[in-house]
N, C-alpha and C. Protein backbone atom coordinates (compact mmCIF):
# COMPACT_ATOMS: atom_id res chain seq x y z
N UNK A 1 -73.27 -43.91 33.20
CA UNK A 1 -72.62 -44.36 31.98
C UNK A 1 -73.62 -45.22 31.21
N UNK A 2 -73.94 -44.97 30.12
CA UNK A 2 -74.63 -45.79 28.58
C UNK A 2 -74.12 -46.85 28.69
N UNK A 3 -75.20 -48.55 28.55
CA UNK A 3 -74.49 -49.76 28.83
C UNK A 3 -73.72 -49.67 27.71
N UNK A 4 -74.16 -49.72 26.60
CA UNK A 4 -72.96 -49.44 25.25
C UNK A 4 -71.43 -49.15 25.62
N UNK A 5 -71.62 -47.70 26.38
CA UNK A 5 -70.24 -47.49 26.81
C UNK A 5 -69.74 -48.25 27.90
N UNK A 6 -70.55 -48.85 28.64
CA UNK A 6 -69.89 -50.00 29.15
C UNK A 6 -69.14 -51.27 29.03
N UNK A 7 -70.16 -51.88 28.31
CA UNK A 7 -69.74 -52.71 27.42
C UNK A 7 -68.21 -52.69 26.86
N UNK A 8 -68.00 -51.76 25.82
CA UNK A 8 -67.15 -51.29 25.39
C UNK A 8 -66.03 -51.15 26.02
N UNK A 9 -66.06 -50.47 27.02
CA UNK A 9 -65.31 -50.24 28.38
C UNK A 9 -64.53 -51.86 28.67
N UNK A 10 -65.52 -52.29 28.99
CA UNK A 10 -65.35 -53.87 29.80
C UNK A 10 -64.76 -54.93 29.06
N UNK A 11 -64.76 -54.79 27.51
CA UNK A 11 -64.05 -55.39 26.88
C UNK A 11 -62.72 -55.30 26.47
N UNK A 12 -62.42 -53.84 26.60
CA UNK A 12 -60.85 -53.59 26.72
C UNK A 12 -60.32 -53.99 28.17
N UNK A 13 -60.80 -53.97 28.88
CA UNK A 13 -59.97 -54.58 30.47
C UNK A 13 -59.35 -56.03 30.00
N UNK A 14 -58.42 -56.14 31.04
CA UNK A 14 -57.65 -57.15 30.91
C UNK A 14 -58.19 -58.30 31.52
N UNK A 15 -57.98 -59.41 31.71
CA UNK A 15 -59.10 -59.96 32.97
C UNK A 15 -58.44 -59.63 34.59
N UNK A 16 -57.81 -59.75 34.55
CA UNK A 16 -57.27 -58.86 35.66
C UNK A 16 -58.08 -58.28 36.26
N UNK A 17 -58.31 -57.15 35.19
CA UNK A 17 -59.11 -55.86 35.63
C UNK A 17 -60.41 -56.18 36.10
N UNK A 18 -60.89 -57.05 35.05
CA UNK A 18 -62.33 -57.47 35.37
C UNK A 18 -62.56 -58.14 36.44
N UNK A 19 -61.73 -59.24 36.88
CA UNK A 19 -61.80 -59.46 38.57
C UNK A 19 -62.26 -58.43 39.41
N UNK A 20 -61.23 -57.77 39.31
CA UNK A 20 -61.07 -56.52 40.06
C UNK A 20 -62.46 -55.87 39.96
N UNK A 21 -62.53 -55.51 39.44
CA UNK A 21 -63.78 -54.60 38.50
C UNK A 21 -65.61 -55.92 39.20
N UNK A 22 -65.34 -56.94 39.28
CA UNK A 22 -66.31 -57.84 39.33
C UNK A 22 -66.55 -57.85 41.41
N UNK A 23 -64.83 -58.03 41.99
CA UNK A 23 -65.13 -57.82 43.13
C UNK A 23 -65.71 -56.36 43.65
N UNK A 24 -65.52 -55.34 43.16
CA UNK A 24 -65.89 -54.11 43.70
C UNK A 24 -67.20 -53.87 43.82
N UNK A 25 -67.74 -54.60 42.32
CA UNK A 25 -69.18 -54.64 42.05
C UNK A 25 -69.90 -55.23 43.04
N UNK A 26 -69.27 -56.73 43.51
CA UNK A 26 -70.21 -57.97 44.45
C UNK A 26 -69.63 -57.19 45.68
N UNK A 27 -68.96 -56.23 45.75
CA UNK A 27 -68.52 -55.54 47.81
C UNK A 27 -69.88 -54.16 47.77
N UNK A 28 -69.78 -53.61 46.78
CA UNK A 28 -71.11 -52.69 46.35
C UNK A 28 -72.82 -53.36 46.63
N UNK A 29 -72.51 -54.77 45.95
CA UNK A 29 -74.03 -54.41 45.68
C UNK A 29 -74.17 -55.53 47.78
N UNK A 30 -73.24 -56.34 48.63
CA UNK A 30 -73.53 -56.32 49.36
C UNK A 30 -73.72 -55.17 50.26
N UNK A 31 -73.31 -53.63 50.33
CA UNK A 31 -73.79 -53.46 51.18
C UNK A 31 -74.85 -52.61 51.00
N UNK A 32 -75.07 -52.42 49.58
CA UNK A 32 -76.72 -51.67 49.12
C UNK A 32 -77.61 -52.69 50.04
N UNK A 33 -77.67 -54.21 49.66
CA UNK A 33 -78.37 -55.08 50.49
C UNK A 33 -78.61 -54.98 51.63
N UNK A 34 -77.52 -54.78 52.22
CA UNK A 34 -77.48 -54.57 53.95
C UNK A 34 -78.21 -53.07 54.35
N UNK A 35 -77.91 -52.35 53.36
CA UNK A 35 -78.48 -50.76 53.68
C UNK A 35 -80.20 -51.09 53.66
N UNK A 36 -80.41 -51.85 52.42
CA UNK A 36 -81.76 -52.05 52.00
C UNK A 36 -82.72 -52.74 53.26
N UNK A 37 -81.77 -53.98 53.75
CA UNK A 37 -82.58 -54.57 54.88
C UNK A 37 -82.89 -53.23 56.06
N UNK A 38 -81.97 -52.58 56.21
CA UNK A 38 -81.87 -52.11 57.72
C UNK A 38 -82.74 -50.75 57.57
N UNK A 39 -83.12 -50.64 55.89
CA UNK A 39 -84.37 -49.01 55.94
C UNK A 39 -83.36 -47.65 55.40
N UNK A 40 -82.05 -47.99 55.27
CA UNK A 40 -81.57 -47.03 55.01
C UNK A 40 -81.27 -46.21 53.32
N UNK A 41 -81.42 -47.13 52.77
CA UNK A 41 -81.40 -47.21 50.95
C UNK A 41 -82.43 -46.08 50.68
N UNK A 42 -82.29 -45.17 50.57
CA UNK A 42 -82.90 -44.17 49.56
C UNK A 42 -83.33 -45.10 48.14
N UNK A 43 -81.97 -45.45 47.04
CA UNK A 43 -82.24 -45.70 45.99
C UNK A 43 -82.44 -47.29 45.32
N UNK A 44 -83.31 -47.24 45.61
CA UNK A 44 -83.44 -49.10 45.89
C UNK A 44 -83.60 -49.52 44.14
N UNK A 45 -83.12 -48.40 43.04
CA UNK A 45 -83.17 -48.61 41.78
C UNK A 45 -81.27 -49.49 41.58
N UNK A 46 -80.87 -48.51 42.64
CA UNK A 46 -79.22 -48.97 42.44
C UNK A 46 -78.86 -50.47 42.59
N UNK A 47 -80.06 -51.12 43.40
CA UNK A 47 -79.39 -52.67 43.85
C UNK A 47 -79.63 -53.59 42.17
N UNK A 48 -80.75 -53.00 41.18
CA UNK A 48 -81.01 -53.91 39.90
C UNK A 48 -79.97 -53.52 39.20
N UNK A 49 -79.27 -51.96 39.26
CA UNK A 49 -77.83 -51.63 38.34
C UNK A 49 -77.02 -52.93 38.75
N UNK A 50 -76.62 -52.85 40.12
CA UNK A 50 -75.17 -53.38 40.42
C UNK A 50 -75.45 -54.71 39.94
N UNK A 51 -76.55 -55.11 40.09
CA UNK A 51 -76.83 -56.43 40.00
C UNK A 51 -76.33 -57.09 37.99
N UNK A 52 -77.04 -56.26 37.79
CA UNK A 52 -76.86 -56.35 36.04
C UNK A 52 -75.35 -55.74 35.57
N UNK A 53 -74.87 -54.89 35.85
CA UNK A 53 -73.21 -54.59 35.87
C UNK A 53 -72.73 -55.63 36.38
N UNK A 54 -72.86 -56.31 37.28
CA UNK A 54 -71.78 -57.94 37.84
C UNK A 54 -71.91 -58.52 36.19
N UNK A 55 -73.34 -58.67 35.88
CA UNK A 55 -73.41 -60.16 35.10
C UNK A 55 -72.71 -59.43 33.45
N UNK A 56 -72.56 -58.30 33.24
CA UNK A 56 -72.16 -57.88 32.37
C UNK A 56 -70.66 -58.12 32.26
N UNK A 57 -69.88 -58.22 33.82
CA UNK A 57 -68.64 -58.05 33.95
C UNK A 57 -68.41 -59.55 33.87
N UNK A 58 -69.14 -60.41 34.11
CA UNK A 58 -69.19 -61.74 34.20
C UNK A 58 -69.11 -62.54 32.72
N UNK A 59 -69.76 -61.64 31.75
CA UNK A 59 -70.02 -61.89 30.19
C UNK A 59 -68.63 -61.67 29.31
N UNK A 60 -68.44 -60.25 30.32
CA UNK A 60 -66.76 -60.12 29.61
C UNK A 60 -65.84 -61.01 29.75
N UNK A 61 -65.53 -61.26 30.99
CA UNK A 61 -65.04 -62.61 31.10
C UNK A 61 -65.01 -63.44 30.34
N UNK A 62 -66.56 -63.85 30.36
CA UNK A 62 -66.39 -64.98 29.82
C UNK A 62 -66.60 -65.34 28.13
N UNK A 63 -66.72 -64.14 27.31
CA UNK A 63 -66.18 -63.90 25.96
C UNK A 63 -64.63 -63.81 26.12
N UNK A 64 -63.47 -63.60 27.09
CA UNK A 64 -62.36 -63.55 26.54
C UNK A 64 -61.67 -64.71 27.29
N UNK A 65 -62.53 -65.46 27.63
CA UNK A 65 -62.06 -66.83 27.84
C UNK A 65 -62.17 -68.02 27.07
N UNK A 66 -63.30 -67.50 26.01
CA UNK A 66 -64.31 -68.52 24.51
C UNK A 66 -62.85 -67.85 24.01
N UNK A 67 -62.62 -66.52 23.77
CA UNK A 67 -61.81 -65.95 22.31
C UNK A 67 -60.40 -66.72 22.24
């Protein structure tokens, strides 16, 4: 998915959602980590996504908590 369309995406969620949406992200990118320590991670590009998708989900937040 295009961050644009993310973005976009992430701003219609409710915050609710974005919790939601924020824990799945931080249960994801721990066990890319754990895969990564132990040699098993093929895509060691995926741990900088998840990482930058949290703080995006984190931004949404916290624009509809300023609004």
């Amino acid at each position: 998915m295009k961050v644009k369309e993310l973005r976009k995406k992430l701003r219609e969620m409710s915050e609710e959602e974005l919790m939601a949406k924020e824990r799945d992200l931080r249960e994801d990118y721990f066990k890319l980590k754990f895969q990564h320590g132990v040699g098993q991670l093929e895509n060691t590009g995926r741990l900088n996504q998840v990482r930058k998708d949290i703080s995006r989900v984190m931004t949404a937040k916290n624009e509809k908590k300023s609004a």
